[in-house]
C-alpha atoms as a PDB file:
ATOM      1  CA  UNK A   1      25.128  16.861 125.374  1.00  0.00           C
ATOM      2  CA  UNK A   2      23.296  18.065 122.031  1.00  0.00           C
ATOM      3  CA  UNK A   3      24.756  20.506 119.531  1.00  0.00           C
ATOM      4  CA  UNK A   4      23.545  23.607 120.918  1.00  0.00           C
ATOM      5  CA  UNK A   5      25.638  22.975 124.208  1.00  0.00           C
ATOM      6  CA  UNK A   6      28.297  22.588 122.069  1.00  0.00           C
ATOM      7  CA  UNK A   7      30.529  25.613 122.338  1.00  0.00           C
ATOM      8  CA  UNK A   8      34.499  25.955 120.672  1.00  0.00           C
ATOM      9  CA  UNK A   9      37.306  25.611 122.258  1.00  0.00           C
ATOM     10  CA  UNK A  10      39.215  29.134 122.234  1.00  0.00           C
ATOM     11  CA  UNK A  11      42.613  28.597 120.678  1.00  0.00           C
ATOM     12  CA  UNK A  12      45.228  31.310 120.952  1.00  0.00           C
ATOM     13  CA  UNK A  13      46.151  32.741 118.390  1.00  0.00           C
ATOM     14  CA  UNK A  14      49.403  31.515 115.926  1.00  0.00           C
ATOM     15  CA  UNK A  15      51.877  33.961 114.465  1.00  0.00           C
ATOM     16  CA  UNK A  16      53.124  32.853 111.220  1.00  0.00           C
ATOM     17  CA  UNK A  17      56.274  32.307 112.974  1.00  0.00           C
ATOM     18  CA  UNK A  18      55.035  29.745 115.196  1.00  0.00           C
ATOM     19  CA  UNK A  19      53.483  27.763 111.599  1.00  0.00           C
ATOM     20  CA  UNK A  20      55.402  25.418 110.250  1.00  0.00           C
ATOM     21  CA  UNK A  21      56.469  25.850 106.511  1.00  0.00           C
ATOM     22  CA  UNK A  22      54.467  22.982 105.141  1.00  0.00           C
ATOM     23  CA  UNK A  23      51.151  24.695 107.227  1.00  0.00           C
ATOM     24  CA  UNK A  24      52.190  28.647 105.675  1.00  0.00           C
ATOM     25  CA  UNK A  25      52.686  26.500 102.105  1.00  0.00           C
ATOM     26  CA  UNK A  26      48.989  25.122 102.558  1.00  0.00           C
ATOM     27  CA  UNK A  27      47.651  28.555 103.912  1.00  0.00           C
ATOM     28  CA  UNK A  28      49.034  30.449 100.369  1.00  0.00           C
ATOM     29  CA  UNK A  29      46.973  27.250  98.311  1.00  0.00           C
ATOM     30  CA  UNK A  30      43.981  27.711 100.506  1.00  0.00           C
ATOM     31  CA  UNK A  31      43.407  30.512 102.336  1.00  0.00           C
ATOM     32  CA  UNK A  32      41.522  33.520 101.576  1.00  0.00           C
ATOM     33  CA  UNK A  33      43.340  36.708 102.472  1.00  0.00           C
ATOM     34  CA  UNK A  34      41.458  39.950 102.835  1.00  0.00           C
ATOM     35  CA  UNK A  35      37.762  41.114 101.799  1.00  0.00           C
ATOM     36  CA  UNK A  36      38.084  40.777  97.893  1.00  0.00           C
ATOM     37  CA  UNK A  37      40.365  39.441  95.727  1.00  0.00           C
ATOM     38  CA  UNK A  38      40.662  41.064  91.689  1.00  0.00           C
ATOM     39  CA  UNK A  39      42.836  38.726  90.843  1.00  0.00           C
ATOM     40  CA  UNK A  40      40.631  36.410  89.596  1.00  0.00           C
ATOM     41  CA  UNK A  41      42.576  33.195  91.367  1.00  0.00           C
ATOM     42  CA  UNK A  42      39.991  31.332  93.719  1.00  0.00           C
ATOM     43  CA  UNK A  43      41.921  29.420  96.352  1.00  0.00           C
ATOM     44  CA  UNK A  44      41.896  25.344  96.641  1.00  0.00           C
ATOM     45  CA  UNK A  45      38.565  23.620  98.154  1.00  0.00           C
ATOM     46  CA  UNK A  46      38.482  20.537  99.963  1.00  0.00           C
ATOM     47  CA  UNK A  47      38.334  18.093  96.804  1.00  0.00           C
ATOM     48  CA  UNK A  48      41.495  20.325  94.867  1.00  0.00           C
ATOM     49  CA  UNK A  49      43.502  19.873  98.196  1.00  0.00           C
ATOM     50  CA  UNK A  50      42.426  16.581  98.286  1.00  0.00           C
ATOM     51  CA  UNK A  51      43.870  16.090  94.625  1.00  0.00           C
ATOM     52  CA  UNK A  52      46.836  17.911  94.996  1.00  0.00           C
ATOM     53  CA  UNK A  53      47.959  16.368  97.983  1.00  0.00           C
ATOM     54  CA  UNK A  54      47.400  12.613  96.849  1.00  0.00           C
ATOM     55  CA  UNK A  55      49.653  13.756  93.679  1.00  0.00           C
ATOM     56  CA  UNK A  56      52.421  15.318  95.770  1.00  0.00           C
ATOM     57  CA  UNK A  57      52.352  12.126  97.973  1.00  0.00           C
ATOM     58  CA  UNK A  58      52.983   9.867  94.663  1.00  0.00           C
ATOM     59  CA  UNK A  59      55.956  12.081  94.010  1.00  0.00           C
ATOM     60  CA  UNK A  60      56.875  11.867  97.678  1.00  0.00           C
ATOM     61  CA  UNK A  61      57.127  15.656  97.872  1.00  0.00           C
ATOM     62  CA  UNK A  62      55.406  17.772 100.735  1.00  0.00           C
ATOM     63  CA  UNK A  63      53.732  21.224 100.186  1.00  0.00           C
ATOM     64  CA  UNK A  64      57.311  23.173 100.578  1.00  0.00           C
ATOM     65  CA  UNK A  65      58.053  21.479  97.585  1.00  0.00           C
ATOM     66  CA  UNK A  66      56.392  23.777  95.749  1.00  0.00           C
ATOM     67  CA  UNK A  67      57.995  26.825  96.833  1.00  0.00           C
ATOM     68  CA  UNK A  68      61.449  25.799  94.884  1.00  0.00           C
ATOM     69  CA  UNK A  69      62.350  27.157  91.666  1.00  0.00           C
ATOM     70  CA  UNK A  70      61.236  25.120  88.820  1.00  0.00           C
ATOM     71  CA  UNK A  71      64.558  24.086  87.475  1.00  0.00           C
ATOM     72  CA  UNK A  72      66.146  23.401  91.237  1.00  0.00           C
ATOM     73  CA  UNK A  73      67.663  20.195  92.192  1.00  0.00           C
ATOM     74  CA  UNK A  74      65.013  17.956  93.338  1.00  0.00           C
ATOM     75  CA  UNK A  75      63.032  18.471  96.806  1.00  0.00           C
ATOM     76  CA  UNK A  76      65.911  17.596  99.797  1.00  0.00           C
ATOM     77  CA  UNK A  77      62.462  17.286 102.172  1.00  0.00           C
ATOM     78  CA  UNK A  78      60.832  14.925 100.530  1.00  0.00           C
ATOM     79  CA  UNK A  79      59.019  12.307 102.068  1.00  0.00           C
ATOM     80  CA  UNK A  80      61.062   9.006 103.362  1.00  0.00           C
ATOM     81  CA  UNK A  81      59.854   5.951 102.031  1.00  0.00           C
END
């Protein structure tokens, strides 16, 4: 079968209830959100996410991490090593 018998798979759609909080955490870093955005902040790419994740794995935190306050005690869903 070549590529232009290739057709998607529908997938219904998710609610943000249904998303986990690590996927809505990586949706706010990378997702684009409406038509145009004046704030000047670009989301992630592939290679930032890329970066970011690798450093949040060497400090065995996950992307809800980064939701805490900055001076809060330190991530209780970390990673297990």
């Amino acid at each position: 079968m070549g590529l232009a018998a290739w057709k998607p798979i529908p997938v219904p759609h998710m609610t943000t209830s249904q998303a986990t909080e690590n996927a809505k955490a990586i949706l706010l870093l990378c997702g684009r959100f409406g038509a145009s955005d004046d704030t000047g902040a670009q989301p992630l790419n592939i290679k930032e996410y890329d970066e970011l994740a690798a450093w949040l794995l060497s400090k065995k935190w996950l992307p809800t991490d980064l939701l805490r306050p900055v001076f809060a005690a330190p991530p209780v869903a970390s990673i297990q090593s």
